[in-house]
PDB file of N, CA and C in Angstrom:
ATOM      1  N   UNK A   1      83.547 170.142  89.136  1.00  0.00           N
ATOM      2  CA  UNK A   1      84.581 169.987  88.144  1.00  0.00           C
ATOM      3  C   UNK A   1      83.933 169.683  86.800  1.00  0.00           C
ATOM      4  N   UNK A   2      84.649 170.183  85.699  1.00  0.00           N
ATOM      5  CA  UNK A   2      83.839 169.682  84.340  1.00  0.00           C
ATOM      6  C   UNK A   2      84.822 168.360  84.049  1.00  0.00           C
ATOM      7  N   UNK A   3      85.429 167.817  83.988  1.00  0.00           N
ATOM      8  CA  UNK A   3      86.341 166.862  83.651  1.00  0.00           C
ATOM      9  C   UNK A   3      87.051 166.381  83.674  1.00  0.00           C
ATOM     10  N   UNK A   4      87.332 164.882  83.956  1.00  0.00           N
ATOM     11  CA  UNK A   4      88.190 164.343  84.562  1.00  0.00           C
ATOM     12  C   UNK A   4      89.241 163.968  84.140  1.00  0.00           C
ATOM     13  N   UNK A   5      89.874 164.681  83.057  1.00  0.00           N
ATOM     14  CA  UNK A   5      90.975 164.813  82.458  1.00  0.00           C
ATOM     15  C   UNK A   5      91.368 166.132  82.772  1.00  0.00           C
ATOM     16  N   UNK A   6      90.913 167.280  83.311  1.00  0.00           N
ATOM     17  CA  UNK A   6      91.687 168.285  83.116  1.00  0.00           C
ATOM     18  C   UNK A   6      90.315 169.558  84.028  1.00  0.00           C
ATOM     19  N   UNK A   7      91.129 170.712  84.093  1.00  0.00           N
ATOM     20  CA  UNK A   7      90.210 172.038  85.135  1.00  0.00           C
ATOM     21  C   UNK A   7      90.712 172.759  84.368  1.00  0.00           C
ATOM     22  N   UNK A   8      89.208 173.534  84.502  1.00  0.00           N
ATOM     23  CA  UNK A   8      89.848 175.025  83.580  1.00  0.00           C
ATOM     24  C   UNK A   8      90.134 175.673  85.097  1.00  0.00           C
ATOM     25  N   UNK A   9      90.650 176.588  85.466  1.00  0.00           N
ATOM     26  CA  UNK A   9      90.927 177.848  86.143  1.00  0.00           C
ATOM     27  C   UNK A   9      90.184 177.507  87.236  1.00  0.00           C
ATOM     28  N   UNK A  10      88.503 177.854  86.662  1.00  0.00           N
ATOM     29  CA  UNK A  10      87.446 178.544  87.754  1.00  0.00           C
ATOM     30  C   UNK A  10      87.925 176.812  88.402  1.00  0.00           C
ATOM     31  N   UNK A  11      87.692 176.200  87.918  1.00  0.00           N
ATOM     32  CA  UNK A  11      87.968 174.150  88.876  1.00  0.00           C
ATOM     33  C   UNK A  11      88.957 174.749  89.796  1.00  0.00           C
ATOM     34  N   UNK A  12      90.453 174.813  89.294  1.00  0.00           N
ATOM     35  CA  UNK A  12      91.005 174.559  90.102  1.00  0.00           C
ATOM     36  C   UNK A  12      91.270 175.345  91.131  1.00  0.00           C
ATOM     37  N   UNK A  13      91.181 176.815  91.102  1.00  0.00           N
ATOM     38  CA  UNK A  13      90.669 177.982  92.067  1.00  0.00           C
ATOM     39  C   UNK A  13      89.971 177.137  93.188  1.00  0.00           C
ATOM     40  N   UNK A  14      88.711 176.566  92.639  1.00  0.00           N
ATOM     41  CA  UNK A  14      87.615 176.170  93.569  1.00  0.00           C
ATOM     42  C   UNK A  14      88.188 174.781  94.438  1.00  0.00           C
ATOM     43  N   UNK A  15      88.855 173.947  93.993  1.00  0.00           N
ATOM     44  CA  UNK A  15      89.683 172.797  94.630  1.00  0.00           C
ATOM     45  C   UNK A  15      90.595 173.690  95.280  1.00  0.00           C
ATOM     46  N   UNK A  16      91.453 173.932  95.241  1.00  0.00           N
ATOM     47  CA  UNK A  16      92.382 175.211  96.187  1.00  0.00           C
ATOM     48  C   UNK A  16      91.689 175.530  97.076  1.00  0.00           C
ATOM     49  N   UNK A  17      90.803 176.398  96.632  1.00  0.00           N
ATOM     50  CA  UNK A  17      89.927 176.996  97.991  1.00  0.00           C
ATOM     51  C   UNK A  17      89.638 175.853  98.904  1.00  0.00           C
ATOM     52  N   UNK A  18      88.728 174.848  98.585  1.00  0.00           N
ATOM     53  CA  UNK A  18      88.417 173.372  99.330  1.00  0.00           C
ATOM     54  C   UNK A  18      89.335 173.547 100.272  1.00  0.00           C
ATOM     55  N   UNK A  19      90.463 172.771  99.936  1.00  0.00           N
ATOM     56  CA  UNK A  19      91.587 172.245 100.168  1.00  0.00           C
ATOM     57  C   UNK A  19      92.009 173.331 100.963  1.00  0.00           C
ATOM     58  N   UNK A  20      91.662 174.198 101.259  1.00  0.00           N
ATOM     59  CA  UNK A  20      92.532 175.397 102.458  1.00  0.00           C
ATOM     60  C   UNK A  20      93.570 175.800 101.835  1.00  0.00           C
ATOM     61  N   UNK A  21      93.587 175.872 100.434  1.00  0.00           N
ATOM     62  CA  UNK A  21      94.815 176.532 100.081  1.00  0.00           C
ATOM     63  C   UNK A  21      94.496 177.745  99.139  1.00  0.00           C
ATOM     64  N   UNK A  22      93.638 178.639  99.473  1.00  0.00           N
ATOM     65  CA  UNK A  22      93.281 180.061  98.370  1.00  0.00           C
ATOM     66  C   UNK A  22      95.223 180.417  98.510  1.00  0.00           C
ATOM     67  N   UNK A  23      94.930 181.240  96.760  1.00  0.00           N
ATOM     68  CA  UNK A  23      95.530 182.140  96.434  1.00  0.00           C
ATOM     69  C   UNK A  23      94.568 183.271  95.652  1.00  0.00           C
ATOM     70  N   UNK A  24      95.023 184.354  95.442  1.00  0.00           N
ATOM     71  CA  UNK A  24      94.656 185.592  94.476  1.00  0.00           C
ATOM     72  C   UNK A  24      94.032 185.103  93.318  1.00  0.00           C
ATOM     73  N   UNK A  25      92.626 184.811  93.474  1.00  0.00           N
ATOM     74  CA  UNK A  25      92.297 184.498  91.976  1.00  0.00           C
ATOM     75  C   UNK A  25      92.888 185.555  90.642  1.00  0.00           C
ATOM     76  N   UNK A  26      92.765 186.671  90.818  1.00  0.00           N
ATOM     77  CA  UNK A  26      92.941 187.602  89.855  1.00  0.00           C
ATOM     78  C   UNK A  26      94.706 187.524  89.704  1.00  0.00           C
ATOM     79  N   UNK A  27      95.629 187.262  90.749  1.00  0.00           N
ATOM     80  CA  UNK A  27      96.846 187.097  89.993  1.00  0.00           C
ATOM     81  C   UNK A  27      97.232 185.751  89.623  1.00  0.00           C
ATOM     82  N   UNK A  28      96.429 184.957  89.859  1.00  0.00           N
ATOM     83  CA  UNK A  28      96.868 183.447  89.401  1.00  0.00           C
ATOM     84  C   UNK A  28      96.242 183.386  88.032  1.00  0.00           C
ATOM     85  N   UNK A  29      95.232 183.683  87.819  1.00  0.00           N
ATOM     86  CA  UNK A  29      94.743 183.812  86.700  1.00  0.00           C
ATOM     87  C   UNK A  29      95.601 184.901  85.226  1.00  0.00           C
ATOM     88  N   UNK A  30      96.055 186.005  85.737  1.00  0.00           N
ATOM     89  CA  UNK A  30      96.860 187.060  85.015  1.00  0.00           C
ATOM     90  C   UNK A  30      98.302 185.570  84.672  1.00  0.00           C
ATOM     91  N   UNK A  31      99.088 185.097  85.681  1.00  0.00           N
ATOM     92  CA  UNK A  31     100.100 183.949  85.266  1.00  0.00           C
ATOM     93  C   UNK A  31      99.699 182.974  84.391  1.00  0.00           C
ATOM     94  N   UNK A  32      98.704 182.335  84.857  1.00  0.00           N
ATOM     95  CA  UNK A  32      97.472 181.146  83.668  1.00  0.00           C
ATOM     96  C   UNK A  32      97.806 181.770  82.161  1.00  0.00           C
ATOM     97  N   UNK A  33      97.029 183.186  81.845  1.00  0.00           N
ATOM     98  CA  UNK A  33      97.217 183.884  80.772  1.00  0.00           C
ATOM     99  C   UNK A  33      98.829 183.954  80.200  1.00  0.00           C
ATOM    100  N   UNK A  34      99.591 184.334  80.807  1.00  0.00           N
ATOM    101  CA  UNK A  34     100.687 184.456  80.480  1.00  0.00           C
ATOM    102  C   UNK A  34     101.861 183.209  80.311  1.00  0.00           C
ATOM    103  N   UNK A  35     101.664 182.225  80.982  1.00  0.00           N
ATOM    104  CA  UNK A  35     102.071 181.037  81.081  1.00  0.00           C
ATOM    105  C   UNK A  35     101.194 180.337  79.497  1.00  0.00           C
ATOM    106  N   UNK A  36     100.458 180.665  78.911  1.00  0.00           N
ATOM    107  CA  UNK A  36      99.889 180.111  77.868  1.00  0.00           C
ATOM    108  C   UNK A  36     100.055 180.713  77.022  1.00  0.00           C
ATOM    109  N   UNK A  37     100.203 182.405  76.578  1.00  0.00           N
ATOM    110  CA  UNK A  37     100.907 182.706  75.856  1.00  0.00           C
ATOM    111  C   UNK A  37     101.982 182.536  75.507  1.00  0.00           C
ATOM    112  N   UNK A  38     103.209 182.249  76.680  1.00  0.00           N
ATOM    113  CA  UNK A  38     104.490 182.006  75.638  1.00  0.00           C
ATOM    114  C   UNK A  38     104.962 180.941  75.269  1.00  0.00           C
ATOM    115  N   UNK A  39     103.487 179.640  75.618  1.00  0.00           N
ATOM    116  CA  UNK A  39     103.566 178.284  75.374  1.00  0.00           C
ATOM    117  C   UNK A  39     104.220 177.047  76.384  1.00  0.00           C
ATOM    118  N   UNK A  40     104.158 177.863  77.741  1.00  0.00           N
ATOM    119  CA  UNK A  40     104.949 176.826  78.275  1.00  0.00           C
ATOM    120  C   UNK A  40     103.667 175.915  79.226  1.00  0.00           C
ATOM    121  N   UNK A  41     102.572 176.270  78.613  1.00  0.00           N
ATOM    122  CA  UNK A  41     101.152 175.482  79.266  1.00  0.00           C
ATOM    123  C   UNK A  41      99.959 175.591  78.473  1.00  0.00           C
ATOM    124  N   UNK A  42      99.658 174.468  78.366  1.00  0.00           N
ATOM    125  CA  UNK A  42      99.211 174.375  77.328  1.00  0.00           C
ATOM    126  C   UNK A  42      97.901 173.721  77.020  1.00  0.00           C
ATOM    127  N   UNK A  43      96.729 173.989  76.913  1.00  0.00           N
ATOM    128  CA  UNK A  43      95.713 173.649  76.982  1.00  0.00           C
ATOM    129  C   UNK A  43      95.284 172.408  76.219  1.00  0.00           C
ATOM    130  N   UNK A  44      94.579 171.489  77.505  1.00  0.00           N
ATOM    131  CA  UNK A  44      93.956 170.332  76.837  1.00  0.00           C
ATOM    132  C   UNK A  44      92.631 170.179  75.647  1.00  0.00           C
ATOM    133  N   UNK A  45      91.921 171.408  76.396  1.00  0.00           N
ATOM    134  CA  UNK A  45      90.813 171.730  75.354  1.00  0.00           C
ATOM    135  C   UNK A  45      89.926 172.585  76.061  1.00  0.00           C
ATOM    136  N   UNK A  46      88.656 172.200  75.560  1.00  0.00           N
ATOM    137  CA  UNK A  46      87.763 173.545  75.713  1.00  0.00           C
ATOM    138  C   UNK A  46      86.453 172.706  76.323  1.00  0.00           C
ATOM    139  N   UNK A  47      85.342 173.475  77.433  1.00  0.00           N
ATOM    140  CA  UNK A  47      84.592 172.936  78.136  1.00  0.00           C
ATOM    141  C   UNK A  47      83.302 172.941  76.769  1.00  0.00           C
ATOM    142  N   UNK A  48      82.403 172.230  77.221  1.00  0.00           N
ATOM    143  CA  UNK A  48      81.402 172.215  76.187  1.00  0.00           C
ATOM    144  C   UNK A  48      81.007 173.907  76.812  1.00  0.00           C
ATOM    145  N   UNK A  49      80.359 174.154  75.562  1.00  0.00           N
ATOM    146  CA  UNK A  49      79.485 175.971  75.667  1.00  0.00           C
ATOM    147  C   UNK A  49      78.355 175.250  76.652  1.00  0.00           C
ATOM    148  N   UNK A  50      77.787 176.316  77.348  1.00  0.00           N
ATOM    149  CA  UNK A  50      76.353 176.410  78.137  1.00  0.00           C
ATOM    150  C   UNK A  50      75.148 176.639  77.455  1.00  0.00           C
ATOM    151  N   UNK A  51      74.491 176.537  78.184  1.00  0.00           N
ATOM    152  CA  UNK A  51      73.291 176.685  77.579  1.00  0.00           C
ATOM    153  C   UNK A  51      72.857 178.036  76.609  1.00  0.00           C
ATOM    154  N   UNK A  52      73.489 179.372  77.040  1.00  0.00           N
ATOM    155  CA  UNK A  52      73.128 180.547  76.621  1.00  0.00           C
ATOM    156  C   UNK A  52      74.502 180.822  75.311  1.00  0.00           C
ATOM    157  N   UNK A  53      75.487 179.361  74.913  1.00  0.00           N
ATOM    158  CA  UNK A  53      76.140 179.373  73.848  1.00  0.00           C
ATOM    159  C   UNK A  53      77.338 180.065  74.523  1.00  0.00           C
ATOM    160  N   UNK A  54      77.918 180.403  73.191  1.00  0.00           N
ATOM    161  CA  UNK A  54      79.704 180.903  73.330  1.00  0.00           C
ATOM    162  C   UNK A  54      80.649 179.932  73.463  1.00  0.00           C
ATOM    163  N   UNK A  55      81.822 180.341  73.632  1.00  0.00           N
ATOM    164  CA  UNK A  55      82.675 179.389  74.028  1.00  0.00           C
ATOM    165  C   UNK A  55      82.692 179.018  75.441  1.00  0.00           C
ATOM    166  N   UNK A  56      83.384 177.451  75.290  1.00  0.00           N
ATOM    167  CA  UNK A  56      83.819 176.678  76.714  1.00  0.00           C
ATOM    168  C   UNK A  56      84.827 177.454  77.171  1.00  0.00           C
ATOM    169  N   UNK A  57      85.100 177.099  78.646  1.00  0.00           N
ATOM    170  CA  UNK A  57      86.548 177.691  79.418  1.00  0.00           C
ATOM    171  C   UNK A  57      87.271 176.509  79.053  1.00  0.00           C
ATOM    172  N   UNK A  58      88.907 176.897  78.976  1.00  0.00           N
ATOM    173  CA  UNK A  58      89.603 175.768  78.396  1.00  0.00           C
ATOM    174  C   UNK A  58      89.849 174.957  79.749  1.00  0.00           C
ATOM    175  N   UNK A  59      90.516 173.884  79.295  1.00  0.00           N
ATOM    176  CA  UNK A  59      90.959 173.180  80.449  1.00  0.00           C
ATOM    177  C   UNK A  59      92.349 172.654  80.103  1.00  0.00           C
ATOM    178  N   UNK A  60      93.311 172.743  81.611  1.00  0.00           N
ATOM    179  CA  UNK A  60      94.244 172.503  81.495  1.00  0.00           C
ATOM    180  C   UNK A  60      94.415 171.265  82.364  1.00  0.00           C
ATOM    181  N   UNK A  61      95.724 170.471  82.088  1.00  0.00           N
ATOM    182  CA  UNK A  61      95.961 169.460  82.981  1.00  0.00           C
ATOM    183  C   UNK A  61      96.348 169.561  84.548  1.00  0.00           C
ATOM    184  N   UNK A  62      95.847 169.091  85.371  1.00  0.00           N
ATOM    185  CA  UNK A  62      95.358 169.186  86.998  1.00  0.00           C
ATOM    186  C   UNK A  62      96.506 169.718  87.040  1.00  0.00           C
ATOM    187  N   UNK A  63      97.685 168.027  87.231  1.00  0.00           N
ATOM    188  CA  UNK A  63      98.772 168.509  87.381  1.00  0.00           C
ATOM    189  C   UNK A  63     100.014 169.799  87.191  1.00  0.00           C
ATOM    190  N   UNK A  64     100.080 170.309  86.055  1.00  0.00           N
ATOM    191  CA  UNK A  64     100.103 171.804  85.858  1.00  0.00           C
ATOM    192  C   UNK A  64      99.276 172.197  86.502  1.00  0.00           C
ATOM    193  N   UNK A  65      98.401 172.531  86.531  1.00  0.00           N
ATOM    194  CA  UNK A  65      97.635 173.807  87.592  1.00  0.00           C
ATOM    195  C   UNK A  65      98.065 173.692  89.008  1.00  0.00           C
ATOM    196  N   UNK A  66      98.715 172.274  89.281  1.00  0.00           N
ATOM    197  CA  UNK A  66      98.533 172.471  91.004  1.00  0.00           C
ATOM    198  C   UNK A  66     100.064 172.266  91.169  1.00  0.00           C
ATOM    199  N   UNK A  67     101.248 172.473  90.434  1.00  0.00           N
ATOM    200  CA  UNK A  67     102.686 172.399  90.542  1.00  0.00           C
ATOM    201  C   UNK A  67     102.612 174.296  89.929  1.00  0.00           C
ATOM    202  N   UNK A  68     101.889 174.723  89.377  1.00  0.00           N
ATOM    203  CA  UNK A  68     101.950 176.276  89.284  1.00  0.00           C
ATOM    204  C   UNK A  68     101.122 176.741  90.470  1.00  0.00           C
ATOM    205  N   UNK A  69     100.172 176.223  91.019  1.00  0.00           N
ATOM    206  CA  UNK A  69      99.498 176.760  92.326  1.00  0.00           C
ATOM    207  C   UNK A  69     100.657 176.403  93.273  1.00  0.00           C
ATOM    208  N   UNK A  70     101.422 175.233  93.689  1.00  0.00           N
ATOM    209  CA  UNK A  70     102.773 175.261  94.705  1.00  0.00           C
ATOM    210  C   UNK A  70     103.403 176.287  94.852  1.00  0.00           C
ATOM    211  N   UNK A  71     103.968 176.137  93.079  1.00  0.00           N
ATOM    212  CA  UNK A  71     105.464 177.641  92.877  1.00  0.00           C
ATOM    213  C   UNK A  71     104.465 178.839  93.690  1.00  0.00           C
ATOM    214  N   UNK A  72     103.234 179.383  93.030  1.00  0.00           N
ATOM    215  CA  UNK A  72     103.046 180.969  92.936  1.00  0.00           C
ATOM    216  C   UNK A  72     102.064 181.153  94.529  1.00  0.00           C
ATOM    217  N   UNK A  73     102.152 180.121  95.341  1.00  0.00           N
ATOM    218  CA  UNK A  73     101.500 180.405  96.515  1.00  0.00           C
ATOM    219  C   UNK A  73     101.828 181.186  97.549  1.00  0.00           C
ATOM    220  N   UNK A  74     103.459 181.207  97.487  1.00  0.00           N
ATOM    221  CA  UNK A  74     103.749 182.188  98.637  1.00  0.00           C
ATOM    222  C   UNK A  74     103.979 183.650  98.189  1.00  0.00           C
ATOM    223  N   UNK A  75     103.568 183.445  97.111  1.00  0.00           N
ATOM    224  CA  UNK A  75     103.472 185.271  96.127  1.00  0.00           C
ATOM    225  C   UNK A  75     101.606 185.998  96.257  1.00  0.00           C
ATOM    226  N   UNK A  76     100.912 184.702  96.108  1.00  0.00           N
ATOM    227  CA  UNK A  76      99.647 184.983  95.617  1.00  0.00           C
ATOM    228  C   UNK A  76      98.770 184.826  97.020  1.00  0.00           C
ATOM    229  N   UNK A  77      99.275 184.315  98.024  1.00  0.00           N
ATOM    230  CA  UNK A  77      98.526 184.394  99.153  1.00  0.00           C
ATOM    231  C   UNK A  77      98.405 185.458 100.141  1.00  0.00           C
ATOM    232  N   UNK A  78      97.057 185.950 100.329  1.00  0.00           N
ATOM    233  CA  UNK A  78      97.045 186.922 101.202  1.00  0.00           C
ATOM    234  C   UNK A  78      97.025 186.759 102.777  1.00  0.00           C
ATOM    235  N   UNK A  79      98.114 187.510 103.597  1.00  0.00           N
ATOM    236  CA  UNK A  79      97.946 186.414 104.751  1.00  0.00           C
ATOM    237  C   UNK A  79      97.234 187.632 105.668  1.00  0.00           C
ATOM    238  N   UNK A  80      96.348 188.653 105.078  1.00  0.00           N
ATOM    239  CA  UNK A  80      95.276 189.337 106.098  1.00  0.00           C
ATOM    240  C   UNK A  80      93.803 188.900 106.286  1.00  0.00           C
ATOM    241  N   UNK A  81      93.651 189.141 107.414  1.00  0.00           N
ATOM    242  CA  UNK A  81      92.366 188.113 107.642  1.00  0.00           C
ATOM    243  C   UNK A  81      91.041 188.854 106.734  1.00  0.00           C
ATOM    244  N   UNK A  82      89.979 188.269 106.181  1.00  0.00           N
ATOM    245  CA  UNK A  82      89.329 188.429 105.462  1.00  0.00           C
ATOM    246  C   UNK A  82      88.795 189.823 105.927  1.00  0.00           C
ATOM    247  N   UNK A  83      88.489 190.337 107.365  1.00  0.00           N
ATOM    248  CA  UNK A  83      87.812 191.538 107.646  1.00  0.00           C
ATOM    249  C   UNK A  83      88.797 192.227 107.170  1.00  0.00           C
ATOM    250  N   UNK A  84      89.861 192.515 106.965  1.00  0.00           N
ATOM    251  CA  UNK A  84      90.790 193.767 106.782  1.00  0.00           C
ATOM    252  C   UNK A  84      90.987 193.777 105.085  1.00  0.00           C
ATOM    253  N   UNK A  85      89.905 192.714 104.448  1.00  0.00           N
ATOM    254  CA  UNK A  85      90.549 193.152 102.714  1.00  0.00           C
ATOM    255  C   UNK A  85      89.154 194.005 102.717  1.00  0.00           C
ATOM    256  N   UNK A  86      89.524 194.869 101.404  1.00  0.00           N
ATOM    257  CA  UNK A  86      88.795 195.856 100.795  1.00  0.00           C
ATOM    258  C   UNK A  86      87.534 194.858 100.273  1.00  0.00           C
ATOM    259  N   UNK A  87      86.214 195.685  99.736  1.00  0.00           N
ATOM    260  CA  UNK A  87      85.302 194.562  99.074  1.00  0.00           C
ATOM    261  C   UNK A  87      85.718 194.155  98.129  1.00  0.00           C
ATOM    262  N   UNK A  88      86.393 195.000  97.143  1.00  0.00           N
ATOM    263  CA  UNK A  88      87.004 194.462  95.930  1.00  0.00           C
ATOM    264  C   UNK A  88      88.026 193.528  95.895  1.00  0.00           C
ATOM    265  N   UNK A  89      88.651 193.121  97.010  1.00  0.00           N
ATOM    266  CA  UNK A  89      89.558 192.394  97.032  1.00  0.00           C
ATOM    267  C   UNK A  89      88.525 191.272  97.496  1.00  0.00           C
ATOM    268  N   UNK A  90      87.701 191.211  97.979  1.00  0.00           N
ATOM    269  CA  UNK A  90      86.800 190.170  97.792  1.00  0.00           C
ATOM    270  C   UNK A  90      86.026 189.560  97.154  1.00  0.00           C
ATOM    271  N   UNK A  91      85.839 190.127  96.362  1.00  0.00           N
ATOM    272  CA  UNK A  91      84.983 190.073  94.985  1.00  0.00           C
ATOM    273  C   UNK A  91      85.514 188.771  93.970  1.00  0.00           C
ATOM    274  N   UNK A  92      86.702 189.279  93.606  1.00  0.00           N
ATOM    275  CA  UNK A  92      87.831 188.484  93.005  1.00  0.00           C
ATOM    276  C   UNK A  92      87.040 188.374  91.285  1.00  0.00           C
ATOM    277  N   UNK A  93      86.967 188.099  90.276  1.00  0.00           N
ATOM    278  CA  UNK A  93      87.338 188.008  89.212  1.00  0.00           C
ATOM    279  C   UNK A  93      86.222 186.568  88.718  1.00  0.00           C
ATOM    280  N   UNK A  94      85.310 186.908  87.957  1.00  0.00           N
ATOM    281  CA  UNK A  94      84.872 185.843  87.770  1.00  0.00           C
ATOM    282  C   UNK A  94      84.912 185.209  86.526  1.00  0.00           C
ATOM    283  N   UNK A  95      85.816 185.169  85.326  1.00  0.00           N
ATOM    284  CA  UNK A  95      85.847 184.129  84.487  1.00  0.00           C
ATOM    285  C   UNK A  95      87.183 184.683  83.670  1.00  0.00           C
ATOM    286  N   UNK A  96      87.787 184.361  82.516  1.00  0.00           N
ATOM    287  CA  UNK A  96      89.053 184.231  82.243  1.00  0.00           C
ATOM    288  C   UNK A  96      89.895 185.206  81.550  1.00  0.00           C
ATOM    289  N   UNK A  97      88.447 186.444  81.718  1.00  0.00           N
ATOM    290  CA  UNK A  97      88.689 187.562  80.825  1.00  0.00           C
ATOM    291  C   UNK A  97      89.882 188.153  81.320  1.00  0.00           C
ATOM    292  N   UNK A  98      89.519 187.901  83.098  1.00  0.00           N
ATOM    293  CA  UNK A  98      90.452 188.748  84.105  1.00  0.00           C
ATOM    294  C   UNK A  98      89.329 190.088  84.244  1.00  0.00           C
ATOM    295  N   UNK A  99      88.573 189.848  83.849  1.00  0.00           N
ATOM    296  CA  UNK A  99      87.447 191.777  84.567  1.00  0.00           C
ATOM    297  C   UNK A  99      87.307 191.158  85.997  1.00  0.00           C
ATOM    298  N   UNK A 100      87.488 192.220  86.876  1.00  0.00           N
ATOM    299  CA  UNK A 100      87.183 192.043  88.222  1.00  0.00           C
ATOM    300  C   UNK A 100      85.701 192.445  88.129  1.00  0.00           C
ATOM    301  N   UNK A 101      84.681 191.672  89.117  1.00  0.00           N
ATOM    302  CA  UNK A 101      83.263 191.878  90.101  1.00  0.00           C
ATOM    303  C   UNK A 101      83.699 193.112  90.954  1.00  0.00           C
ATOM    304  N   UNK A 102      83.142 194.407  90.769  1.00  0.00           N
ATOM    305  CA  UNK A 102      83.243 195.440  91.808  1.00  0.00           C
ATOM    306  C   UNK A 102      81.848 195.658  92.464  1.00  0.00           C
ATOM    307  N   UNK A 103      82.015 195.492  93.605  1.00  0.00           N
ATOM    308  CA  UNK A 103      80.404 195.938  94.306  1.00  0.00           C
ATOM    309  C   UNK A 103      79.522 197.321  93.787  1.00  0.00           C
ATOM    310  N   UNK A 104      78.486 197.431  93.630  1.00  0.00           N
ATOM    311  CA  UNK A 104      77.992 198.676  93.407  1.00  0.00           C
ATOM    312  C   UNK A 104      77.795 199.516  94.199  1.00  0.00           C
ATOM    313  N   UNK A 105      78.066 200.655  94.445  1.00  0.00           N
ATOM    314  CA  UNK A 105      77.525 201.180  95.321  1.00  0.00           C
ATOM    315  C   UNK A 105      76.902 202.711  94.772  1.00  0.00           C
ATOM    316  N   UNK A 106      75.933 203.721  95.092  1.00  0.00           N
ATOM    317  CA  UNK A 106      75.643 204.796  94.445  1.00  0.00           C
ATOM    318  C   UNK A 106      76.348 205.613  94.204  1.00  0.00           C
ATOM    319  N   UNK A 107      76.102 206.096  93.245  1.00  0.00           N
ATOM    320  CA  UNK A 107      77.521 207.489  92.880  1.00  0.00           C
ATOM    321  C   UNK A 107      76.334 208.495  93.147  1.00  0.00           C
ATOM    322  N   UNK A 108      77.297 209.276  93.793  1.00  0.00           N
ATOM    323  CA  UNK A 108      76.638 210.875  94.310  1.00  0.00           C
ATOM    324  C   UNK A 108      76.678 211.952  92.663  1.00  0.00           C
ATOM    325  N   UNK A 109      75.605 212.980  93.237  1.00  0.00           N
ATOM    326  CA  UNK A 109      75.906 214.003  92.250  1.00  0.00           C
ATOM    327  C   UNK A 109      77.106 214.539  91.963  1.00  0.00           C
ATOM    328  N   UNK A 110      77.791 214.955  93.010  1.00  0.00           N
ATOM    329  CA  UNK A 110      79.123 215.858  92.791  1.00  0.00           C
ATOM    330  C   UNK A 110      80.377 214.493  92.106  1.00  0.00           C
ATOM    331  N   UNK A 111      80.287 213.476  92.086  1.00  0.00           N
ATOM    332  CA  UNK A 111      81.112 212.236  91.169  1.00  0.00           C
ATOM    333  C   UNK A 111      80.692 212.214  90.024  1.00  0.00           C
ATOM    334  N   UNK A 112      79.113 212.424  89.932  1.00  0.00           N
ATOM    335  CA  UNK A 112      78.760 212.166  88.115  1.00  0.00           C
ATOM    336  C   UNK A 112      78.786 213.637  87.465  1.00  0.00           C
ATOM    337  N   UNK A 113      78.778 214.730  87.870  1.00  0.00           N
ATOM    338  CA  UNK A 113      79.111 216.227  87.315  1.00  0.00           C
ATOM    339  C   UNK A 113      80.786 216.009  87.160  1.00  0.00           C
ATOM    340  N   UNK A 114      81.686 215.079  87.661  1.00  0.00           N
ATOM    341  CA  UNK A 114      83.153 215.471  87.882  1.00  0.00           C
ATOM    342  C   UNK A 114      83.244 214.318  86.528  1.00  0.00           C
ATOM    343  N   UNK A 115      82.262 213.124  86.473  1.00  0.00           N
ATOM    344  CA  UNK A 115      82.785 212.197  85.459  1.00  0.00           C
ATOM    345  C   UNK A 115      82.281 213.063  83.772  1.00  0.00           C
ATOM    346  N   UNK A 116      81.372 213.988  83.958  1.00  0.00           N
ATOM    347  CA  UNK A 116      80.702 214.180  82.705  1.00  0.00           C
ATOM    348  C   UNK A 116      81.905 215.084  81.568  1.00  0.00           C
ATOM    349  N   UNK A 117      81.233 214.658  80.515  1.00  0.00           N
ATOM    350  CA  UNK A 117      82.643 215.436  79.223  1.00  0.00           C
ATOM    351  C   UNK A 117      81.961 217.018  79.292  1.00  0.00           C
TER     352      UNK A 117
END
């Protein structure tokens, strides 16, 4: 956790998970975004930058995050067992941009002749 006033996202994702309670990082996170745009959540502040600079992830208050993790759990939970998700659905999303982690895998000739202009 960065602080004991408040979790940005990646915190409280990771307490959820703990706690046996995953949801969809990538759609809880898309609500986070949107729940802060139209102001009805509202950020405590911002994590200190890292070492390699930029901005902090913000942080919001626990409580909000884990009365919006209640509401959006029986929307955002996947109830198939981990062998039957795709890799990408495993992957999940790693910071607040919302870009999903896609595995790599090689692209054949006949995919990169079909992608070329």
């Amino acid at each position: 956790m960065t602080a004991p006033l408040g979790w940005t996202v990646s915190d409280a994702l990771g307490q959820f998970d703990a706690a046996g309670m995953p949801v969809d990082r990538a759609g809880f996170r898309a609500v986070v975004r949107a729940a802060r745009r139209t102001g009805t959540l509202k950020p405590l502040g911002e994590t200190r930058s890292g070492e390699r600079g930029g901005r902090g992830q913000i942080l919001y208050e626990i409580g909000q995050l884990q009365r919006l993790h209640a509401a959006l759990s029986p929307w955002l939970t996947d109830s198939r067992p981990a062998s039957m998700l795709q890799p990408t659905e495993l992957a999940g999303d790693d910071d607040e941009t919302g870009l999903r982690r896609v595995p790599m895998r090689p692209v054949t000739e006949a995919e990169e002749a079909a992608d070329a202009w």
